[in-house]
Protein backbone atom coordinates (compact mmCIF):
# COMPACT_ATOMS: atom_id res chain seq x y z
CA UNK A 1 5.22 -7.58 17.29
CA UNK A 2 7.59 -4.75 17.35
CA UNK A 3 9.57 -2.99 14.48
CA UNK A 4 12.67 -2.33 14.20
CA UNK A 5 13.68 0.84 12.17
CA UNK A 6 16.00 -0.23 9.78
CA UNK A 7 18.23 1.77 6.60
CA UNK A 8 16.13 1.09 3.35
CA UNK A 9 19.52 0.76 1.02
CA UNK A 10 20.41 -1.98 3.68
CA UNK A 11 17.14 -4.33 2.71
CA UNK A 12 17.72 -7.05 0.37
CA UNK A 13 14.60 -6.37 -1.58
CA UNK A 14 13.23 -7.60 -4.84
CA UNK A 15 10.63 -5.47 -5.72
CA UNK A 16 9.50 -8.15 -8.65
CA UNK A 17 8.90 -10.97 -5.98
CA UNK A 18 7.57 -8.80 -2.96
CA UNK A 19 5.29 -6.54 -4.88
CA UNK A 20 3.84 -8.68 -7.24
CA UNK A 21 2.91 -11.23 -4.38
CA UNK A 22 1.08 -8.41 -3.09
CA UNK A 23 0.95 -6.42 -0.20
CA UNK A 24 -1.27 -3.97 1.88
CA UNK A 25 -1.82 0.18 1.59
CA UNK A 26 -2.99 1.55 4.75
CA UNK A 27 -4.04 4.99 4.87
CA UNK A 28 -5.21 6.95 7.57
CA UNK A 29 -5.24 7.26 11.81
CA UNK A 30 -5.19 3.88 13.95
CA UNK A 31 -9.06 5.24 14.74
CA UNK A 32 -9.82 5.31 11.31
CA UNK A 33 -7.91 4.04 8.86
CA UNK A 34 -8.80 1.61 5.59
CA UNK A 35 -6.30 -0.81 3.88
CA UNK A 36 -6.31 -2.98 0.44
CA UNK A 37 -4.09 -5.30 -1.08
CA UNK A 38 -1.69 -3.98 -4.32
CA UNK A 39 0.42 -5.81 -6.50
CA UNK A 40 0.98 -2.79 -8.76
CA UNK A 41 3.78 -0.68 -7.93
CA UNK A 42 7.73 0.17 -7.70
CA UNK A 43 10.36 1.58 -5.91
CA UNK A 44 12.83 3.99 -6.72
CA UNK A 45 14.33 7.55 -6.97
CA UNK A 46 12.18 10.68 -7.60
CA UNK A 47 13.55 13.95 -7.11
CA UNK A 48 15.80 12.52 -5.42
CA UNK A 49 14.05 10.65 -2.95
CA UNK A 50 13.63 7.22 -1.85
CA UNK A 51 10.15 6.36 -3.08
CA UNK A 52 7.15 3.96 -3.47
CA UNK A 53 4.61 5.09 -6.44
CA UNK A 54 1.34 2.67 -6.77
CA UNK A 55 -1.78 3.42 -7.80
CA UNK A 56 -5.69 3.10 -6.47
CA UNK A 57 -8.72 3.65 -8.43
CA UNK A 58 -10.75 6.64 -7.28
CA UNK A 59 -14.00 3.99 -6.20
CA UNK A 60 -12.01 2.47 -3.94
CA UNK A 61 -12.74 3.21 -0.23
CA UNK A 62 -9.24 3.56 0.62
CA UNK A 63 -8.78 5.83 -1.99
CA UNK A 64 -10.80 8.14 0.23
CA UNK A 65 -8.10 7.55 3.04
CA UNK A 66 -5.13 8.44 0.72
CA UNK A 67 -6.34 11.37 -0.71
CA UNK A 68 -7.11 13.08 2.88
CA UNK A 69 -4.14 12.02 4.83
CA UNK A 70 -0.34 12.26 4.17
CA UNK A 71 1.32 9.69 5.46
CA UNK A 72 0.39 6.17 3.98
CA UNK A 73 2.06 2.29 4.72
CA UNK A 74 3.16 -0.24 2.43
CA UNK A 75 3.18 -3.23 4.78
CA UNK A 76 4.41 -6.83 3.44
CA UNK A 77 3.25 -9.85 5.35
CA UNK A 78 4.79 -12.73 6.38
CA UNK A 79 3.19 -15.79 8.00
CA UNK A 80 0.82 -19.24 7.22
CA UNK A 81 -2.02 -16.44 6.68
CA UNK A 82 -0.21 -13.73 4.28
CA UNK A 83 -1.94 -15.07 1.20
CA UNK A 84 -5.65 -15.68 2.37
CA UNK A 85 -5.41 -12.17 4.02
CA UNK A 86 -4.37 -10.62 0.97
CA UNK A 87 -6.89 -12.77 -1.05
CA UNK A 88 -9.44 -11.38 1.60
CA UNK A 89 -8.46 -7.12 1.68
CA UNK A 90 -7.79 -7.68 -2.07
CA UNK A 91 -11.64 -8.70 -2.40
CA UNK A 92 -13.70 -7.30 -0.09
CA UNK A 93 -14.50 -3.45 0.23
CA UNK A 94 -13.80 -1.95 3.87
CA UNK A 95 -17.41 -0.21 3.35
CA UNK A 96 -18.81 -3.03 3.80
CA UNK A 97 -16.90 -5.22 6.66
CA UNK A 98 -14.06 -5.11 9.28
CA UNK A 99 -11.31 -6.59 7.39
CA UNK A 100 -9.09 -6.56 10.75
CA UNK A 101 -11.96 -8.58 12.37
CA UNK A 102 -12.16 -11.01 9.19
CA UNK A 103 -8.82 -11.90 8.72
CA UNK A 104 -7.38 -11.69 12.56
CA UNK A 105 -4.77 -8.36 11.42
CA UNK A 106 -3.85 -6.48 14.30
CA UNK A 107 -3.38 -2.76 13.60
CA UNK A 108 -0.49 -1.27 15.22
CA UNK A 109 0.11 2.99 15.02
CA UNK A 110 3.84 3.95 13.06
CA UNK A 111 4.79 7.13 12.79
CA UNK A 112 1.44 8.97 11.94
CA UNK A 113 0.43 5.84 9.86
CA UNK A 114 -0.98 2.18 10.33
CA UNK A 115 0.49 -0.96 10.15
CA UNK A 116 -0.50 -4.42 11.34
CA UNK A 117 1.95 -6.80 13.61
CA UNK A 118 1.62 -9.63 10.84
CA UNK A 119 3.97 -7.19 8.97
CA UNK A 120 7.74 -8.19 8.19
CA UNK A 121 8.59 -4.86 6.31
CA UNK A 122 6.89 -1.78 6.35
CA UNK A 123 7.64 1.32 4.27
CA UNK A 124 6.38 4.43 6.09
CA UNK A 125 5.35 7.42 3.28
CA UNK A 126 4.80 10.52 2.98
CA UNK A 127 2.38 11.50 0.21
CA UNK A 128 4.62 13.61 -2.48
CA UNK A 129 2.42 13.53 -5.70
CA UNK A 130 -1.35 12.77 -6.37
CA UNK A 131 -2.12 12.40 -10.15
CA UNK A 132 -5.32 10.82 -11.82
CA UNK A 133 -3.80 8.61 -14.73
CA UNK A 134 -4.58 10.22 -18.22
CA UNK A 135 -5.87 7.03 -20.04
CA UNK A 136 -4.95 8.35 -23.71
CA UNK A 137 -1.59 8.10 -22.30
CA UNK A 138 -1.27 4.61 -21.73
CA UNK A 139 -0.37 1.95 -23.86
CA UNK A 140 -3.23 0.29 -25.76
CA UNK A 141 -1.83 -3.08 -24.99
CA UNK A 142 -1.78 -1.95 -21.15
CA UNK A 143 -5.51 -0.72 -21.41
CA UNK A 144 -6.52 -3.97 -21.18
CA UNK A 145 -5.72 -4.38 -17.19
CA UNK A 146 -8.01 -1.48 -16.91
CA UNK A 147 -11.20 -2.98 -16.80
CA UNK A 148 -14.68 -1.07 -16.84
CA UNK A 149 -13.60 0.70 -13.50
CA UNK A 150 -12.16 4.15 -13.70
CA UNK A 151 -8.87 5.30 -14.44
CA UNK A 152 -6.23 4.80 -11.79
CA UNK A 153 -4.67 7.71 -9.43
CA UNK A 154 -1.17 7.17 -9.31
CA UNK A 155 0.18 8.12 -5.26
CA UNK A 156 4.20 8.34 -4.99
CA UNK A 157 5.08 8.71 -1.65
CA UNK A 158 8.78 9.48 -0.46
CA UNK A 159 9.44 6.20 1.90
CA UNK A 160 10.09 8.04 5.36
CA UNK A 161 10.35 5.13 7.42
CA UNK A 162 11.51 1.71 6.90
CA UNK A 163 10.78 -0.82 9.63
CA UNK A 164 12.07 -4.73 9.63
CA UNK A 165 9.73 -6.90 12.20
């Protein structure tokens, strides 16, 4: 599939309907790269750039991926699949299998960063701020979501590239 690069402020985009039905991260080269599904996150303006902010827990494996690299992908997929694939990269570590292999998701290089051709929008960005959450800082009734795991790191990246398949 090929994208078309396309002006973010054109999109009609919901962030409460495409975010919370999830979507993949994807950090790191088209050699080696890991991706998992998020259904936390928002857009907006920071310092006055265009922006996606979500946030990965440090025992993730693509944690490891953002941290090292700059650029990272927020791809949204469209298709029969879109929901078992995000069930599946959602569930399963990339540690321990080939989630391109398992689900059929064809990785495709965009500027610096990964993608897959089952996309239908893709936000291209570039790593601005890196900050472990503080947990005393969050509301109690929010600590709940947190689980045993640890503490989130919250990753805003300016959005550098938009891309409409």
């Amino acid at each position: 599939m090929s994208f078309i690069k396309t002006d973010l402020h054109s999109l009609n985009f919901n962030p409460f309907e495409r975010i919370d039905g999830g979507c993949l991260i994807t950090a790191g080269t088209i050699d080696d790269f890991n991706t998992m599904t998020i259904s936390w996150g928002f857009t907006g303006i920071m310092w006055t750039k265009d922006v996606f902010n979500t946030v990965i827990r440090p025992n993730r494996y693509t944690y490891e991926f953002a941290k090292k690299h700059d650029i990272f992908t927020v791809s949204f997929l469209s298709g029969d699949d879109a929901k078992k694939t995000l069930a599946y990269c959602g569930s399963h570590s990339g540690r321990d299998v080939d989630k391109c292999k398992e689900t059929g998701l064809t990785p495709v290089p965009i500027d610096g960063g990964v993608t897959f051709s089952q996309a239908s929008l893709v936000f291209v960005c570039k790593k601005v701020y890196m900050k472990e959450m503080d947990i005393d800082a969050i509301s109690p009734d929010c600590r709940k979501y947190l689980g045993s795991d640890p503490v989130h790191t919250e990753f805003i990246g300016e959005i550098i590239g938009c891309y409409t398949a």
